[in-house]
PDB file of N, CA and C in Angstrom:
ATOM      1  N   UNK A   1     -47.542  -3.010  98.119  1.00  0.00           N
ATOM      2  CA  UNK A   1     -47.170  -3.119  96.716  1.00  0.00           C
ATOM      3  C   UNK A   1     -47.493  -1.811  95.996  1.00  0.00           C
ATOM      4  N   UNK A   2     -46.252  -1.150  94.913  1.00  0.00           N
ATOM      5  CA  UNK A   2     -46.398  -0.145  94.442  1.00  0.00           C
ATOM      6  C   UNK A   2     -47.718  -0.241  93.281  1.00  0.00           C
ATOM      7  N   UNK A   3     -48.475   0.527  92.920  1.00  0.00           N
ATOM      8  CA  UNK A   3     -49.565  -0.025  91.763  1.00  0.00           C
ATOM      9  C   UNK A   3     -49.326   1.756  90.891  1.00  0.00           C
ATOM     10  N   UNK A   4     -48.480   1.777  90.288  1.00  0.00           N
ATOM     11  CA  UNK A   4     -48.464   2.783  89.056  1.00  0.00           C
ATOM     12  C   UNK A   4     -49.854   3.680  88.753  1.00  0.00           C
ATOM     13  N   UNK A   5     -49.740   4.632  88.570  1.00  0.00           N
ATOM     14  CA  UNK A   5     -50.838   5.856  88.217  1.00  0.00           C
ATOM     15  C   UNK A   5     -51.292   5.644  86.925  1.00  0.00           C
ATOM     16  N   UNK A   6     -50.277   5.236  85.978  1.00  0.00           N
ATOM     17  CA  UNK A   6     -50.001   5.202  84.457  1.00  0.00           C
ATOM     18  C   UNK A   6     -50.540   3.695  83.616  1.00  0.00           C
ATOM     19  N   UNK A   7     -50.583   3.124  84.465  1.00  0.00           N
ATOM     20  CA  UNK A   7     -50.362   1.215  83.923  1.00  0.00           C
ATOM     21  C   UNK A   7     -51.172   1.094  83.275  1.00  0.00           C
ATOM     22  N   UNK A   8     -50.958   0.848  81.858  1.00  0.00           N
ATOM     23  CA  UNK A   8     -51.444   0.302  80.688  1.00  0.00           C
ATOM     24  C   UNK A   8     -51.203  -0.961  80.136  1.00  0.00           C
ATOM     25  N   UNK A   9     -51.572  -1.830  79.062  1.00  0.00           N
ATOM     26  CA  UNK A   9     -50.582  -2.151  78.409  1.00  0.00           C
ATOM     27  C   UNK A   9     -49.038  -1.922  77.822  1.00  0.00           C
ATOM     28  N   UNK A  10     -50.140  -0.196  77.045  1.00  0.00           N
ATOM     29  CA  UNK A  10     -48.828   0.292  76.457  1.00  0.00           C
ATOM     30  C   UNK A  10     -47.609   0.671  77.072  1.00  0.00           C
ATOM     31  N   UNK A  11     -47.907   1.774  78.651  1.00  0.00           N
ATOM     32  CA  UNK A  11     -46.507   1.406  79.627  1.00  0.00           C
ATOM     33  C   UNK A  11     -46.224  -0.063  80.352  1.00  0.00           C
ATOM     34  N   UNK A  12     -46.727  -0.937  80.229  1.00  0.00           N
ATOM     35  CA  UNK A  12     -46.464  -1.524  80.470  1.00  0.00           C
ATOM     36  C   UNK A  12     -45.151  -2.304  79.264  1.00  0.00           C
ATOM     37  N   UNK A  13     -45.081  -2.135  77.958  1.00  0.00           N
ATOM     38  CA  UNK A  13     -44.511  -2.485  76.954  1.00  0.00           C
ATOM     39  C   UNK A  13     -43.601  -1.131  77.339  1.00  0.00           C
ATOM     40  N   UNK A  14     -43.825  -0.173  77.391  1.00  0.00           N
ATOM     41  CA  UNK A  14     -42.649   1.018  77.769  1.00  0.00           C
ATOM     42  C   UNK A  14     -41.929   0.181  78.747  1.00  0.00           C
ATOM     43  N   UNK A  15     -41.753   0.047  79.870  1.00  0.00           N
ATOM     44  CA  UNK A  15     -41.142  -0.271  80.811  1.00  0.00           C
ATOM     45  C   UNK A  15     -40.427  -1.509  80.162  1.00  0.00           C
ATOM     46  N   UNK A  16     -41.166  -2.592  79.894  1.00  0.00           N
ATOM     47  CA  UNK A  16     -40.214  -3.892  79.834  1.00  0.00           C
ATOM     48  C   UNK A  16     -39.082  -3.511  78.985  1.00  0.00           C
ATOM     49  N   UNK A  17     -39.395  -2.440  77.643  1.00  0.00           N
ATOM     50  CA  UNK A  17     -38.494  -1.835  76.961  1.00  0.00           C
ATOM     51  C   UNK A  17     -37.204  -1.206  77.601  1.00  0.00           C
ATOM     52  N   UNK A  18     -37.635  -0.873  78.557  1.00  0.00           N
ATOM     53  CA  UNK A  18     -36.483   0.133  78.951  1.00  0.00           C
ATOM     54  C   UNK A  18     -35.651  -0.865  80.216  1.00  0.00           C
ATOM     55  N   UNK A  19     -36.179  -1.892  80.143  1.00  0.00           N
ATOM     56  CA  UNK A  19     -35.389  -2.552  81.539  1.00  0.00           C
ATOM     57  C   UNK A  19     -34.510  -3.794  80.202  1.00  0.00           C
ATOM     58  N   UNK A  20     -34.839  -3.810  78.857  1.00  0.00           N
ATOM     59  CA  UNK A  20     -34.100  -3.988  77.762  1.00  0.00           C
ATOM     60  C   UNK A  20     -32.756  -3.796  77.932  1.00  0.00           C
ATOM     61  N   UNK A  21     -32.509  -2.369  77.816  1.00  0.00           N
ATOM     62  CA  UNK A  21     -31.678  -1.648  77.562  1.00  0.00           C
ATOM     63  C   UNK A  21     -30.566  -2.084  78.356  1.00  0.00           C
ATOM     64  N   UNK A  22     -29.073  -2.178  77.934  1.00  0.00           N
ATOM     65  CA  UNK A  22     -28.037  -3.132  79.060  1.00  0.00           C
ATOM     66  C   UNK A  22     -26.629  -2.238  78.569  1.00  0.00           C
ATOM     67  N   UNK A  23     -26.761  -1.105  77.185  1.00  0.00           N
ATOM     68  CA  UNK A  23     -25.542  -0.522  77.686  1.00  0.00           C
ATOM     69  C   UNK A  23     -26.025   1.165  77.361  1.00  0.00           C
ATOM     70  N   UNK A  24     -25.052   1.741  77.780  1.00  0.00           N
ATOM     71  CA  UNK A  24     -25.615   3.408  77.512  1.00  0.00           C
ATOM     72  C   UNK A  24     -25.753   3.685  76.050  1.00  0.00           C
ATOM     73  N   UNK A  25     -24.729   3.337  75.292  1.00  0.00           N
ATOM     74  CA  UNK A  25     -25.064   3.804  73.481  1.00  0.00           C
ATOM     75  C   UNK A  25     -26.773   3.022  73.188  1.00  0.00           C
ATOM     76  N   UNK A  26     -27.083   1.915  73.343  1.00  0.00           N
ATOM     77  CA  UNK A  26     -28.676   1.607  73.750  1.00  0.00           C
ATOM     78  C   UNK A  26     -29.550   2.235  74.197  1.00  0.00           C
ATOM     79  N   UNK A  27     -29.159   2.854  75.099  1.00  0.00           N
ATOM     80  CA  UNK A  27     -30.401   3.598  76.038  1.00  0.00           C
ATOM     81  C   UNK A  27     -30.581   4.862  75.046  1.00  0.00           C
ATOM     82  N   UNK A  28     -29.121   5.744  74.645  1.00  0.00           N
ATOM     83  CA  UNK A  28     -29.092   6.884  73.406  1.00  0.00           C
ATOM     84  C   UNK A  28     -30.009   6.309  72.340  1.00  0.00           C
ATOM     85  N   UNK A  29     -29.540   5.360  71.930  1.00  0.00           N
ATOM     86  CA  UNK A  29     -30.288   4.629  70.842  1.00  0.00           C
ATOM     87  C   UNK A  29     -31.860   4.768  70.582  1.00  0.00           C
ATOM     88  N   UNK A  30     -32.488   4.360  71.864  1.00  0.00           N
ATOM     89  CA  UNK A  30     -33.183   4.054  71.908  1.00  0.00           C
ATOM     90  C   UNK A  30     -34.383   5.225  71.772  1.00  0.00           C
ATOM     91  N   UNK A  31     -34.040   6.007  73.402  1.00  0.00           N
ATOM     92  CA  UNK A  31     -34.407   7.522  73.259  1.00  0.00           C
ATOM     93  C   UNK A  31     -34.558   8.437  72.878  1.00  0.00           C
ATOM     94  N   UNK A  32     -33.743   8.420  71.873  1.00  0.00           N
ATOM     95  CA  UNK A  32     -33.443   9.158  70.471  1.00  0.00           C
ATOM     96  C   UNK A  32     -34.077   8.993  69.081  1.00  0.00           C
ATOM     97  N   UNK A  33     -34.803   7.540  69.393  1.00  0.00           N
ATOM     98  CA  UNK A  33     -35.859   7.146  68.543  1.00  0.00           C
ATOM     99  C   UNK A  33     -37.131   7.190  69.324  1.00  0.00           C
ATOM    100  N   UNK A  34     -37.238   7.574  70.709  1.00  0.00           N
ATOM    101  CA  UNK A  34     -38.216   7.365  70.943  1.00  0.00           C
ATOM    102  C   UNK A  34     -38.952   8.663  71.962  1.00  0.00           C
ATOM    103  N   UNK A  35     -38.484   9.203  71.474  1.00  0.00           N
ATOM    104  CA  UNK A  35     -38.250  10.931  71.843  1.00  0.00           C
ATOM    105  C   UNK A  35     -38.143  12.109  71.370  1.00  0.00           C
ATOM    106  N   UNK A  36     -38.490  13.197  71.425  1.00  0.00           N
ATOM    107  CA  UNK A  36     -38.033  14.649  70.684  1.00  0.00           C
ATOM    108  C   UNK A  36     -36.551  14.806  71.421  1.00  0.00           C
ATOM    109  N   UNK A  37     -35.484  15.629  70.461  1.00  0.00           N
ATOM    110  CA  UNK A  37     -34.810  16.319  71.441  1.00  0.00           C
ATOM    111  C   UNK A  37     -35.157  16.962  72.805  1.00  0.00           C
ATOM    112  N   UNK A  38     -36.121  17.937  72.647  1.00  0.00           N
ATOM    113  CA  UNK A  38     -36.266  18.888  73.546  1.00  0.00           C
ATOM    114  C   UNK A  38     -36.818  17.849  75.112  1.00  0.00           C
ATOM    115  N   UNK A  39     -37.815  16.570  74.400  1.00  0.00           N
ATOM    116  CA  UNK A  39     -38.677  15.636  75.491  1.00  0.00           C
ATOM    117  C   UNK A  39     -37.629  15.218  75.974  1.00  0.00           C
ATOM    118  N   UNK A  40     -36.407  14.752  75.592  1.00  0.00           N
ATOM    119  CA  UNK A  40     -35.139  14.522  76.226  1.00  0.00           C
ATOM    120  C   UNK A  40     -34.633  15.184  77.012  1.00  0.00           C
ATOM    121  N   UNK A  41     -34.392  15.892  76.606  1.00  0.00           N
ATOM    122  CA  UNK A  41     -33.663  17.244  77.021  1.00  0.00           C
ATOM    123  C   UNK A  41     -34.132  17.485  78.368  1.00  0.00           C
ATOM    124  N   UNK A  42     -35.506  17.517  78.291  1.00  0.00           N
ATOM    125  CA  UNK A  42     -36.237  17.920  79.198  1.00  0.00           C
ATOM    126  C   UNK A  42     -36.125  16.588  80.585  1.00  0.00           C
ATOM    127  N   UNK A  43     -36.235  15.233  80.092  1.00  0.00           N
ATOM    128  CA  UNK A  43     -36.048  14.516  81.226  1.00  0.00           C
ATOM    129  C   UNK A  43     -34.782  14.372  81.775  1.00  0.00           C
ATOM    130  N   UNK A  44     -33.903  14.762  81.287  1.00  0.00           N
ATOM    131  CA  UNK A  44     -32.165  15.030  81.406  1.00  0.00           C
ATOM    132  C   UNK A  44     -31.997  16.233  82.734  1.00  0.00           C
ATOM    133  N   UNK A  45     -32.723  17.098  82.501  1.00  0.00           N
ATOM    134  CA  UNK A  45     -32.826  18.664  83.533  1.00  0.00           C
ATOM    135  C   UNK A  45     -33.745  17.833  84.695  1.00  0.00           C
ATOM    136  N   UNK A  46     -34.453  17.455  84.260  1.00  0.00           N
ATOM    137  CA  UNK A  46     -35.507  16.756  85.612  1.00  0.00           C
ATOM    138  C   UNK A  46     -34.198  16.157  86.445  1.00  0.00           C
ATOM    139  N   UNK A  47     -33.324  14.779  85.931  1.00  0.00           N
ATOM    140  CA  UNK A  47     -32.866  14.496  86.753  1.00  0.00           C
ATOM    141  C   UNK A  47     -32.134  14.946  87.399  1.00  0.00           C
ATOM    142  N   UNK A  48     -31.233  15.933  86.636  1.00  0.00           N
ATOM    143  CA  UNK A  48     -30.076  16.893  87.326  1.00  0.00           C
ATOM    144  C   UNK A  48     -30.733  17.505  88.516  1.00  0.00           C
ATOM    145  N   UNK A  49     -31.939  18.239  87.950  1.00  0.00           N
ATOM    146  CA  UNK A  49     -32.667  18.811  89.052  1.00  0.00           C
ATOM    147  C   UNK A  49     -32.525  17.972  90.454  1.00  0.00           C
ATOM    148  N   UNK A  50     -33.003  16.767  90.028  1.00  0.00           N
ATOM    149  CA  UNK A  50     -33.317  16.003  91.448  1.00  0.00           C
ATOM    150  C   UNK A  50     -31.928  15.741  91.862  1.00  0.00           C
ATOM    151  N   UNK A  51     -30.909  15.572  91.341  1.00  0.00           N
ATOM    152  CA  UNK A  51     -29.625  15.153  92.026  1.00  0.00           C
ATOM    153  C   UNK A  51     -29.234  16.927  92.485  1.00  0.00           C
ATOM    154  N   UNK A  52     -29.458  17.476  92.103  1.00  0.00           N
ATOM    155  CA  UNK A  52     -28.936  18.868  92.746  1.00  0.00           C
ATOM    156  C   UNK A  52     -29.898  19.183  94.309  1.00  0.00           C
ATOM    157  N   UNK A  53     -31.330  18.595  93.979  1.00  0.00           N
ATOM    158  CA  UNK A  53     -32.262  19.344  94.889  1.00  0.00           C
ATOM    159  C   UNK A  53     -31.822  18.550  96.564  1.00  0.00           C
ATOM    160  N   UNK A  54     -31.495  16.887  96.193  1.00  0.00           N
ATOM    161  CA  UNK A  54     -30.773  15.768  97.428  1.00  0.00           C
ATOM    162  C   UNK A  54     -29.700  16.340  97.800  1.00  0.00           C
ATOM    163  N   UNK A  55     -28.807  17.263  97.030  1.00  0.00           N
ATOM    164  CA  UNK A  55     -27.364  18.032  97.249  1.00  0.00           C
ATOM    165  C   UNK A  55     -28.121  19.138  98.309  1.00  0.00           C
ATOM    166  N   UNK A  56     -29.136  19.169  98.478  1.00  0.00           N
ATOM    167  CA  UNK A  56     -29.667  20.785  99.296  1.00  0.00           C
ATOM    168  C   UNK A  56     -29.331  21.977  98.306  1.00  0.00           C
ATOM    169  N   UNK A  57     -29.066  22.008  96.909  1.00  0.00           N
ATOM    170  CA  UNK A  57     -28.600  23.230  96.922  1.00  0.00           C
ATOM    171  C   UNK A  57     -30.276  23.745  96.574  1.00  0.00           C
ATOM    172  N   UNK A  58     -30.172  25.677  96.706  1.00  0.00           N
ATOM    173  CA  UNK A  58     -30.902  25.896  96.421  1.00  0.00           C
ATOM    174  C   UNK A  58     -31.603  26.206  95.170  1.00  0.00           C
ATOM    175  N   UNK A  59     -32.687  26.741  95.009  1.00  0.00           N
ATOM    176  CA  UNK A  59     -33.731  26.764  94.279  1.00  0.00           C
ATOM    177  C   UNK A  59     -33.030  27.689  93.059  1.00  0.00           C
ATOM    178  N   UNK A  60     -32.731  28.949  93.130  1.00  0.00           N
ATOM    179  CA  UNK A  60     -31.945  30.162  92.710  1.00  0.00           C
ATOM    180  C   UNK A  60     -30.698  29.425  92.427  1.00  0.00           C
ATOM    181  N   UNK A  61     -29.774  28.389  93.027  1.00  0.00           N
ATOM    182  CA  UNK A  61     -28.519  27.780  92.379  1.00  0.00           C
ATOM    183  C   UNK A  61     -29.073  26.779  91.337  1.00  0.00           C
ATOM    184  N   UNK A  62     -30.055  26.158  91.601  1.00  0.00           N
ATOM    185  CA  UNK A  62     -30.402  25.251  90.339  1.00  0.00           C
ATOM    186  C   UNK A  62     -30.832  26.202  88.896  1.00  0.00           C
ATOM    187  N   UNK A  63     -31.719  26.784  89.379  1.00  0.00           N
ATOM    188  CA  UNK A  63     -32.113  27.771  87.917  1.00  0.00           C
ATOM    189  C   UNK A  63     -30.734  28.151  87.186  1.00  0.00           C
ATOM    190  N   UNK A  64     -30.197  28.744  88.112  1.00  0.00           N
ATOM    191  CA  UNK A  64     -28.694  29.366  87.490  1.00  0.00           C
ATOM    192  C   UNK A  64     -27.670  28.079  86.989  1.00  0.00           C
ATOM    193  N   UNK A  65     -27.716  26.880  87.494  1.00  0.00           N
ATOM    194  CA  UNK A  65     -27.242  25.886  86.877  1.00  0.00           C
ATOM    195  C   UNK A  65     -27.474  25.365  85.897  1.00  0.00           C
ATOM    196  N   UNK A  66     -28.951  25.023  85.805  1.00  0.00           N
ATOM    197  CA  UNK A  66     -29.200  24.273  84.529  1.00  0.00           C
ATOM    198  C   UNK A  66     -29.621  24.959  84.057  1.00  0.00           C
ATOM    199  N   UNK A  67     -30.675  26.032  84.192  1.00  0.00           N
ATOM    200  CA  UNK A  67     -31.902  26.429  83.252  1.00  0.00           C
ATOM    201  C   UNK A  67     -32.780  26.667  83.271  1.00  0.00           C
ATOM    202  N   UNK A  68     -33.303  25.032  84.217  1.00  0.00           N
ATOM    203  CA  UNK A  68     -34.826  24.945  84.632  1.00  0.00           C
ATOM    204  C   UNK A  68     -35.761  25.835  85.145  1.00  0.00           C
ATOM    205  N   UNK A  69     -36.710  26.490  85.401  1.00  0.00           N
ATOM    206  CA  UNK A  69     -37.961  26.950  85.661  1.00  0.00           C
ATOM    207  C   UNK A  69     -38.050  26.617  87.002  1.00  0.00           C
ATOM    208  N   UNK A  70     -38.666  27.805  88.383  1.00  0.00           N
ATOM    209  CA  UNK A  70     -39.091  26.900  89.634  1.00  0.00           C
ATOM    210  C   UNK A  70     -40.085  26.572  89.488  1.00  0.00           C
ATOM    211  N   UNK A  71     -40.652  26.139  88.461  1.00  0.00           N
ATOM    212  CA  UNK A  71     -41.839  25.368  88.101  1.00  0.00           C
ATOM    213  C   UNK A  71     -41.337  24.184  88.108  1.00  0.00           C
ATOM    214  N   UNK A  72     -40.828  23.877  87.348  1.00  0.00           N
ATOM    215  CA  UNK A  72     -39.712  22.703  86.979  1.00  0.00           C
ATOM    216  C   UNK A  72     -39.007  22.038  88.655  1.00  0.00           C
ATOM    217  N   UNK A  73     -38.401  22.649  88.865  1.00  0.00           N
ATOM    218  CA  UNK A  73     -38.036  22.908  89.859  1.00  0.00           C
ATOM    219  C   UNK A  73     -38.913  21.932  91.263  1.00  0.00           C
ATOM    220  N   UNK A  74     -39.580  22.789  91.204  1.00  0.00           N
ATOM    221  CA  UNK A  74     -41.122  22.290  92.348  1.00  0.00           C
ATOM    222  C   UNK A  74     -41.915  20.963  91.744  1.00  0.00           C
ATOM    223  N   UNK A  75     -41.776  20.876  91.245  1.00  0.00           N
ATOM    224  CA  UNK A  75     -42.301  19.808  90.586  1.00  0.00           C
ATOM    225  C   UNK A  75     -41.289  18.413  90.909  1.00  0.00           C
ATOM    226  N   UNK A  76     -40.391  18.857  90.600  1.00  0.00           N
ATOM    227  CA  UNK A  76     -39.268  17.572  91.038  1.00  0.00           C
ATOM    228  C   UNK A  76     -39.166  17.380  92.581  1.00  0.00           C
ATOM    229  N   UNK A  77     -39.378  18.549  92.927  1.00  0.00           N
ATOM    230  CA  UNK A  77     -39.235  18.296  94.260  1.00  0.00           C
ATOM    231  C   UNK A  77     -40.401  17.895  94.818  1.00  0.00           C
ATOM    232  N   UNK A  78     -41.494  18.095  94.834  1.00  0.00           N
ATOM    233  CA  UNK A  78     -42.485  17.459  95.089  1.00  0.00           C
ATOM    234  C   UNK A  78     -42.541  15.891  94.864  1.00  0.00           C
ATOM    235  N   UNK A  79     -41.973  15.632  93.657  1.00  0.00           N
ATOM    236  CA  UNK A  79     -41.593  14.118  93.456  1.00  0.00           C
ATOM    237  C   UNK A  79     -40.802  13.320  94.357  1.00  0.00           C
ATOM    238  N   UNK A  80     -39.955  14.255  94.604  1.00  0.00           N
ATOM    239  CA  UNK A  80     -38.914  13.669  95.713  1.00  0.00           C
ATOM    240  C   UNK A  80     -39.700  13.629  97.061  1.00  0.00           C
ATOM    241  N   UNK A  81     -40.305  14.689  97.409  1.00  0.00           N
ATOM    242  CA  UNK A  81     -41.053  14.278  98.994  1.00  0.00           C
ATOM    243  C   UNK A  81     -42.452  13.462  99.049  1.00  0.00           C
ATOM    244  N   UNK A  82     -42.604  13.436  97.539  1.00  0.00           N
ATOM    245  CA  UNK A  82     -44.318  12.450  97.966  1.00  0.00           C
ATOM    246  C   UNK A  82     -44.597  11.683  96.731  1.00  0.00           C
ATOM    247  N   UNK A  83     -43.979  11.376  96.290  1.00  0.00           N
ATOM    248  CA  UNK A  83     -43.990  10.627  94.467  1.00  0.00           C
ATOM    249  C   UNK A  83     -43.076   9.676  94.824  1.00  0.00           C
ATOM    250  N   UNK A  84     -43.524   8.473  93.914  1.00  0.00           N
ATOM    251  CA  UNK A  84     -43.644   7.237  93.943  1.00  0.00           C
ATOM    252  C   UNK A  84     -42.365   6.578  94.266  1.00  0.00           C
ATOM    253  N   UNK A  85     -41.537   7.056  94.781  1.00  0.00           N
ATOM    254  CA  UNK A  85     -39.844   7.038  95.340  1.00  0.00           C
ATOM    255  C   UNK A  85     -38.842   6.393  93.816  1.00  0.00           C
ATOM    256  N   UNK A  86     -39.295   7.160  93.002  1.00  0.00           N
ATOM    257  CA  UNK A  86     -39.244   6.466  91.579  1.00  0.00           C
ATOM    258  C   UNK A  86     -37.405   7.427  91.317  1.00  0.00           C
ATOM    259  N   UNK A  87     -37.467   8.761  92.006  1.00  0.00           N
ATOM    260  CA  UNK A  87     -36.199   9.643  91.989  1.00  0.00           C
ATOM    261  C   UNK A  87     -35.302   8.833  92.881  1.00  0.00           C
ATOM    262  N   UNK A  88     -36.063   8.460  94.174  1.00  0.00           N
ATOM    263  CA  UNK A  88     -35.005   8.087  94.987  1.00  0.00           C
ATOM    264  C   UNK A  88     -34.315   6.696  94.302  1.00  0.00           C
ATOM    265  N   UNK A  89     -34.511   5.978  94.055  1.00  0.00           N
ATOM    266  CA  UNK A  89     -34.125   4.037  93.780  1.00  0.00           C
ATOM    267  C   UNK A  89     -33.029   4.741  92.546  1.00  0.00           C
ATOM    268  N   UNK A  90     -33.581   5.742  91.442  1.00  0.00           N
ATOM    269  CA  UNK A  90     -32.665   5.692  90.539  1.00  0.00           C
ATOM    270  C   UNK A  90     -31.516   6.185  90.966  1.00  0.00           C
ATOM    271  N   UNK A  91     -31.672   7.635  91.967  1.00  0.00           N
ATOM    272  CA  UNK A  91     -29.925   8.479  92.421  1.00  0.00           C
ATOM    273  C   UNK A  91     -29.349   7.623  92.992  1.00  0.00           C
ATOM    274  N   UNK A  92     -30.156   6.111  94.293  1.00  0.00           N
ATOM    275  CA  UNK A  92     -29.297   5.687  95.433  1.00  0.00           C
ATOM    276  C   UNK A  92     -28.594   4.642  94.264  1.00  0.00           C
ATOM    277  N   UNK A  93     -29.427   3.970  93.582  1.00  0.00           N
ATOM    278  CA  UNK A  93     -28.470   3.376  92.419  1.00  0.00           C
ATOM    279  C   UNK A  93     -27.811   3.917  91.533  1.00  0.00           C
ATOM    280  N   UNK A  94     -27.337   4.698  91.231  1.00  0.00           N
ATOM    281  CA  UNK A  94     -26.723   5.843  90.841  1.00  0.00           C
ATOM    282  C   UNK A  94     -25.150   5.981  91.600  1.00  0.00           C
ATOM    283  N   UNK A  95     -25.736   6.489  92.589  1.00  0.00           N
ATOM    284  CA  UNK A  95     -24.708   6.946  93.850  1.00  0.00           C
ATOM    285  C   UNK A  95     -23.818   5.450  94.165  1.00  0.00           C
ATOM    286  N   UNK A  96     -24.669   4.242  94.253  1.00  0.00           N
ATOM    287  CA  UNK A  96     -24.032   3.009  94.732  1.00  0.00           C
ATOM    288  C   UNK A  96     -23.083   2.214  93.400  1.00  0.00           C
ATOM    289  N   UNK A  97     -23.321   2.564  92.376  1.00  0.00           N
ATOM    290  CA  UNK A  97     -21.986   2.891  91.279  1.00  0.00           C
ATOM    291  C   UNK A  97     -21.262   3.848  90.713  1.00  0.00           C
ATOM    292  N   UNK A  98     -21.350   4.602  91.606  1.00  0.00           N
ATOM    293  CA  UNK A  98     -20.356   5.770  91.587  1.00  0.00           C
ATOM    294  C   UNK A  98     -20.453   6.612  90.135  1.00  0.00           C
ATOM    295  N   UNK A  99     -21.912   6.836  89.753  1.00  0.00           N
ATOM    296  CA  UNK A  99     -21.916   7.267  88.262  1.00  0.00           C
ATOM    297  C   UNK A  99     -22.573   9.092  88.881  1.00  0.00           C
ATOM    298  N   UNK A 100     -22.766   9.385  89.526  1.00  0.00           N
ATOM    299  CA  UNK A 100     -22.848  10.490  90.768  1.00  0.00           C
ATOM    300  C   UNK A 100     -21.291  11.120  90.644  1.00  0.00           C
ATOM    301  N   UNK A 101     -20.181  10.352  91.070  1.00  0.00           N
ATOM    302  CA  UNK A 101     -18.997  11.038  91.895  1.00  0.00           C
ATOM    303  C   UNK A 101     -18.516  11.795  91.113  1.00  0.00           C
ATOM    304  N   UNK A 102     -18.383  11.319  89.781  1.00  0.00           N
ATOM    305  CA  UNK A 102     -17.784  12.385  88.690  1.00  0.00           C
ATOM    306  C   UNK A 102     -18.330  13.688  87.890  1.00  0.00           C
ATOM    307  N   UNK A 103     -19.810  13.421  88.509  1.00  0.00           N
ATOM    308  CA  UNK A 103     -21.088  14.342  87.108  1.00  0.00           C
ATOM    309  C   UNK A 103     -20.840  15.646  87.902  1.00  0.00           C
ATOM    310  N   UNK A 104     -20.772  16.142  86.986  1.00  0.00           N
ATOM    311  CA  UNK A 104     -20.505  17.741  86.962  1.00  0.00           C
ATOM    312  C   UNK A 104     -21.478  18.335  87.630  1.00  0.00           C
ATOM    313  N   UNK A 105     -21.695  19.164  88.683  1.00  0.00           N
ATOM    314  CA  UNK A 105     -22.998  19.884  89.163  1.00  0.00           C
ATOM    315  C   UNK A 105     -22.622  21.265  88.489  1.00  0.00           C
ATOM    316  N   UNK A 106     -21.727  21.869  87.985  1.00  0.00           N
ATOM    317  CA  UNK A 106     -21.846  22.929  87.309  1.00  0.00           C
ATOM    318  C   UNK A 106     -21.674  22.964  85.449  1.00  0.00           C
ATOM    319  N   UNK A 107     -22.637  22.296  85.216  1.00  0.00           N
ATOM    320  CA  UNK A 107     -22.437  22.247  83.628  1.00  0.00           C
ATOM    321  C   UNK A 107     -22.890  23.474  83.492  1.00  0.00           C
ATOM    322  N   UNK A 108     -22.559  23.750  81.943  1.00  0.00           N
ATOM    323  CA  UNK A 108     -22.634  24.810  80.942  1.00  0.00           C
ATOM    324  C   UNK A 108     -24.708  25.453  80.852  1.00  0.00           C
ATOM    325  N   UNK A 109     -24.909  26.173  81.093  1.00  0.00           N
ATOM    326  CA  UNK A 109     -26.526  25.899  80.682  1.00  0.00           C
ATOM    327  C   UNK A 109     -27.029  25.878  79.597  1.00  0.00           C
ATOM    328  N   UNK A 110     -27.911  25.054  79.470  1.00  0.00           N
ATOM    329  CA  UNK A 110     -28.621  24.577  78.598  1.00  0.00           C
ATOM    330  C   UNK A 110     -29.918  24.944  78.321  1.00  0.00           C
ATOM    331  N   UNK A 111     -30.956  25.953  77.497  1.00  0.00           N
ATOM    332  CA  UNK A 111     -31.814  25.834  77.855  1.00  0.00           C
ATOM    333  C   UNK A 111     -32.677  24.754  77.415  1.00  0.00           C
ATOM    334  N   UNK A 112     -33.909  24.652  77.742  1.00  0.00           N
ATOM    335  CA  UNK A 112     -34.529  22.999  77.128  1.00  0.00           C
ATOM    336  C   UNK A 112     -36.045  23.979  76.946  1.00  0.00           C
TER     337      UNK A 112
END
């Protein structure tokens, strides 16, 4: 059984919140009240990161893609090889509704 690093009450009220959420203008909604731009912003590049880093591309193509830092960078990836498989469940569900097939791996950059 997974047992969270974080588990509080209060994430614990985070989470049930976010398993709330049932359409995308909601989830905006929500995040947007419950967030800075930039804290957004910033978990937005995390994920790209991780869907680029499962693509193999490299380290030097991600920076140049999004933006991110190989700080940033290493960090996600470290998540991906030894963190709480919390990247993996979201891309394979991701990937298994086809919300993956269309997303752009070369967006515009952004910095955050």
């Amino acid at each position: 059984m997974f047992e969270p690093k974080v588990k509080t009450e209060q994430t614990d009220l985070l989470m049930k919140a976010v398993l709330e959420l049932r359409t995308e203008e909601e989830a905006y909604r929500f995040f947007e009240d419950i967030c800075t731009i930039a804290e957004l912003k910033s978990i937005a590049q995390r994920l790209e990161v991780a869907v680029l880093l499962r693509k193999k591309v490299t380290y030097q193509e991600i920076v140049r893609k999004t933006g991110a830092s190989s700080a940033t960078i290493s960090r996600v990836n470290r998540a991906l090889l030894y963190g709480a498989e919390g990247y993996e469940r979201v891309l394979d569900a991701l990937e298994r509704g086809n919300a993956l097939q269309s997303y752009d791996t070369n967006p515009k950059i952004e910095k955050v």
